[in-house]
C-alpha atoms as a PDB file:
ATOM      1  CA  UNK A   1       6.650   5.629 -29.877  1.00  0.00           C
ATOM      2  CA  UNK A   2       5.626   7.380 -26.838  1.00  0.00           C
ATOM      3  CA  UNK A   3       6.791   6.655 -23.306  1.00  0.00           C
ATOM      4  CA  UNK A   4       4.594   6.488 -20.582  1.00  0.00           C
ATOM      5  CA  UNK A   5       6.308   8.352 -17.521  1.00  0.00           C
ATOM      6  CA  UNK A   6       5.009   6.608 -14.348  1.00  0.00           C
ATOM      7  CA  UNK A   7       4.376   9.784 -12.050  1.00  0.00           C
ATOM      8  CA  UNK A   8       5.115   8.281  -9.180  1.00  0.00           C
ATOM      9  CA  UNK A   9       8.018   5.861 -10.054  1.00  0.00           C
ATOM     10  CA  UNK A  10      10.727   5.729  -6.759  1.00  0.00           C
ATOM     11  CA  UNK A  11       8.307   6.512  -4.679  1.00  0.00           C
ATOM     12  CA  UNK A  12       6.949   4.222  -1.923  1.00  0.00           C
ATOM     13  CA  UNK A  13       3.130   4.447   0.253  1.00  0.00           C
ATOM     14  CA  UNK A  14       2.402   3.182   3.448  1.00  0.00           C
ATOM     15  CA  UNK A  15      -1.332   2.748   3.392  1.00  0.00           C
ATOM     16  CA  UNK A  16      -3.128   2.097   6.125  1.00  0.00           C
ATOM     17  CA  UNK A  17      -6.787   0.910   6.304  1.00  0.00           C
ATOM     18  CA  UNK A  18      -5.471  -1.114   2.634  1.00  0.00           C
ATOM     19  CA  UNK A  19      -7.996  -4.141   2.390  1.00  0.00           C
ATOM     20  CA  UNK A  20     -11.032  -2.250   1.392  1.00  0.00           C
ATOM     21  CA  UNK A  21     -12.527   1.126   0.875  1.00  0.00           C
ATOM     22  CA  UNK A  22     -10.363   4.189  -0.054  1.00  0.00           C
ATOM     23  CA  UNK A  23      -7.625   2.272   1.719  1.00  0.00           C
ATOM     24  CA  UNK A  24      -7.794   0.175  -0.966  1.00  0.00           C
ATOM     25  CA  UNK A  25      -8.321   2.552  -3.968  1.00  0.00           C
ATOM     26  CA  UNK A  26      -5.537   4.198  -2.635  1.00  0.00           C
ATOM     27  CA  UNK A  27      -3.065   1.435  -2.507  1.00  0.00           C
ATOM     28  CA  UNK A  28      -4.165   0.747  -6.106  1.00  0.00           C
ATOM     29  CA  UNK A  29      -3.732   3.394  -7.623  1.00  0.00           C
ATOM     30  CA  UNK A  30      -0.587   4.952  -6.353  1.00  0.00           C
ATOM     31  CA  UNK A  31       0.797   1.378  -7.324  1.00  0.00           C
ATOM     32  CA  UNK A  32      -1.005   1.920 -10.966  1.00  0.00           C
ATOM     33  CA  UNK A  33       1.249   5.012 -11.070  1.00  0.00           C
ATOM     34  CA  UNK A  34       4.520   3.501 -10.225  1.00  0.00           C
ATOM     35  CA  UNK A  35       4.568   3.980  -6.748  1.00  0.00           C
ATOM     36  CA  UNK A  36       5.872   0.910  -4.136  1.00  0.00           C
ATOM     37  CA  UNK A  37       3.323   0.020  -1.420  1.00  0.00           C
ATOM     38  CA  UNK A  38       3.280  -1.015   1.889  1.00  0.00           C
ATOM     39  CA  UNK A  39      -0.388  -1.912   2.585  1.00  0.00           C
ATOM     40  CA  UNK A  40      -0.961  -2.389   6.047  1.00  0.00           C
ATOM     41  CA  UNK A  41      -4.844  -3.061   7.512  1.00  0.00           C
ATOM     42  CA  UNK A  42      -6.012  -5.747  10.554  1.00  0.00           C
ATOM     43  CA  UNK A  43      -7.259  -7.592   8.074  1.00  0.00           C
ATOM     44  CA  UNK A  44      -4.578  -9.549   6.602  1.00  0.00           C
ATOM     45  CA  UNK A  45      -5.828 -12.034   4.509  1.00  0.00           C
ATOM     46  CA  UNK A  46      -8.081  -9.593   2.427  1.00  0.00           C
ATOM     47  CA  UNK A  47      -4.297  -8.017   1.248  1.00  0.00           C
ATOM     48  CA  UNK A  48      -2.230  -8.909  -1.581  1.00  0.00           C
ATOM     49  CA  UNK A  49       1.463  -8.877  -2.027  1.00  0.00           C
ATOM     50  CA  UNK A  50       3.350  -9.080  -5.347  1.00  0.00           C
ATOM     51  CA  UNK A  51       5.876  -6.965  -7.365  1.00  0.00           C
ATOM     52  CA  UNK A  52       5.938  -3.402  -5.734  1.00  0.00           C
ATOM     53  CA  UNK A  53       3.539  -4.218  -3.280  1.00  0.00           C
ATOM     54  CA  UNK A  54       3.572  -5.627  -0.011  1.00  0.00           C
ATOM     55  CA  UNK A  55       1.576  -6.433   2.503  1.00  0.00           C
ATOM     56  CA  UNK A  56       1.165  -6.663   6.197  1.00  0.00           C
ATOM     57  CA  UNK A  57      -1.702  -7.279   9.040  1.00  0.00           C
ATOM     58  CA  UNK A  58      -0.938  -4.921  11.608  1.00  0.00           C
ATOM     59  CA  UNK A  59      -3.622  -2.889  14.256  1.00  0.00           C
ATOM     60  CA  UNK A  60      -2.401   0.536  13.603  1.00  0.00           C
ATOM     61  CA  UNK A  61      -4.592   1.775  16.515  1.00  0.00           C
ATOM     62  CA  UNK A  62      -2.796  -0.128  18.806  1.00  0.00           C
ATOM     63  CA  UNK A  63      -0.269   1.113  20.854  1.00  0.00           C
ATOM     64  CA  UNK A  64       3.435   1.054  19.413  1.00  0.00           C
ATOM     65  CA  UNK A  65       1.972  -0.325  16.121  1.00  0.00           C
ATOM     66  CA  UNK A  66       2.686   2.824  14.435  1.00  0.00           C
ATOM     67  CA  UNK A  67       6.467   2.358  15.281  1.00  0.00           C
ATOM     68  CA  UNK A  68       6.638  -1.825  14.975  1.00  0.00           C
ATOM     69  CA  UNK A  69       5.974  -0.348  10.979  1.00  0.00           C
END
């Protein structure tokens, strides 16, 4: 039997700009690969949270926001 190594396993992603686009892909994939994400965009409800992956609407443009993560 072989073991697939997840690359990225420990690991954790803040992604910003996560409810569409490359934000998205992004998020996805880095999750796909074992990786823990934090997907942040201003759109909250198009985000999804479950094992390894959570979620939160935040302006990152705004000032502070960057920190208030």
């Amino acid at each position: 039997m072989i073991e697939t190594v997840r690359k990225l396993g420990g690991k954790v992603a803040i992604v910003t700009g996560a409810a569409s686009g490359i934000g998205r892909a992004a998020a996805a994939q880095f999750h796909a690969d074992g990786g823990r994400v934090l997907a942040v965009d201003v759109q909250g409800d198009a985000l999804h949270s479950g094992d390894g992956f959570a979620a939160l609407e935040q302006d990152v443009s705004a000032p502070g926001a960057a920190e208030a993560i």
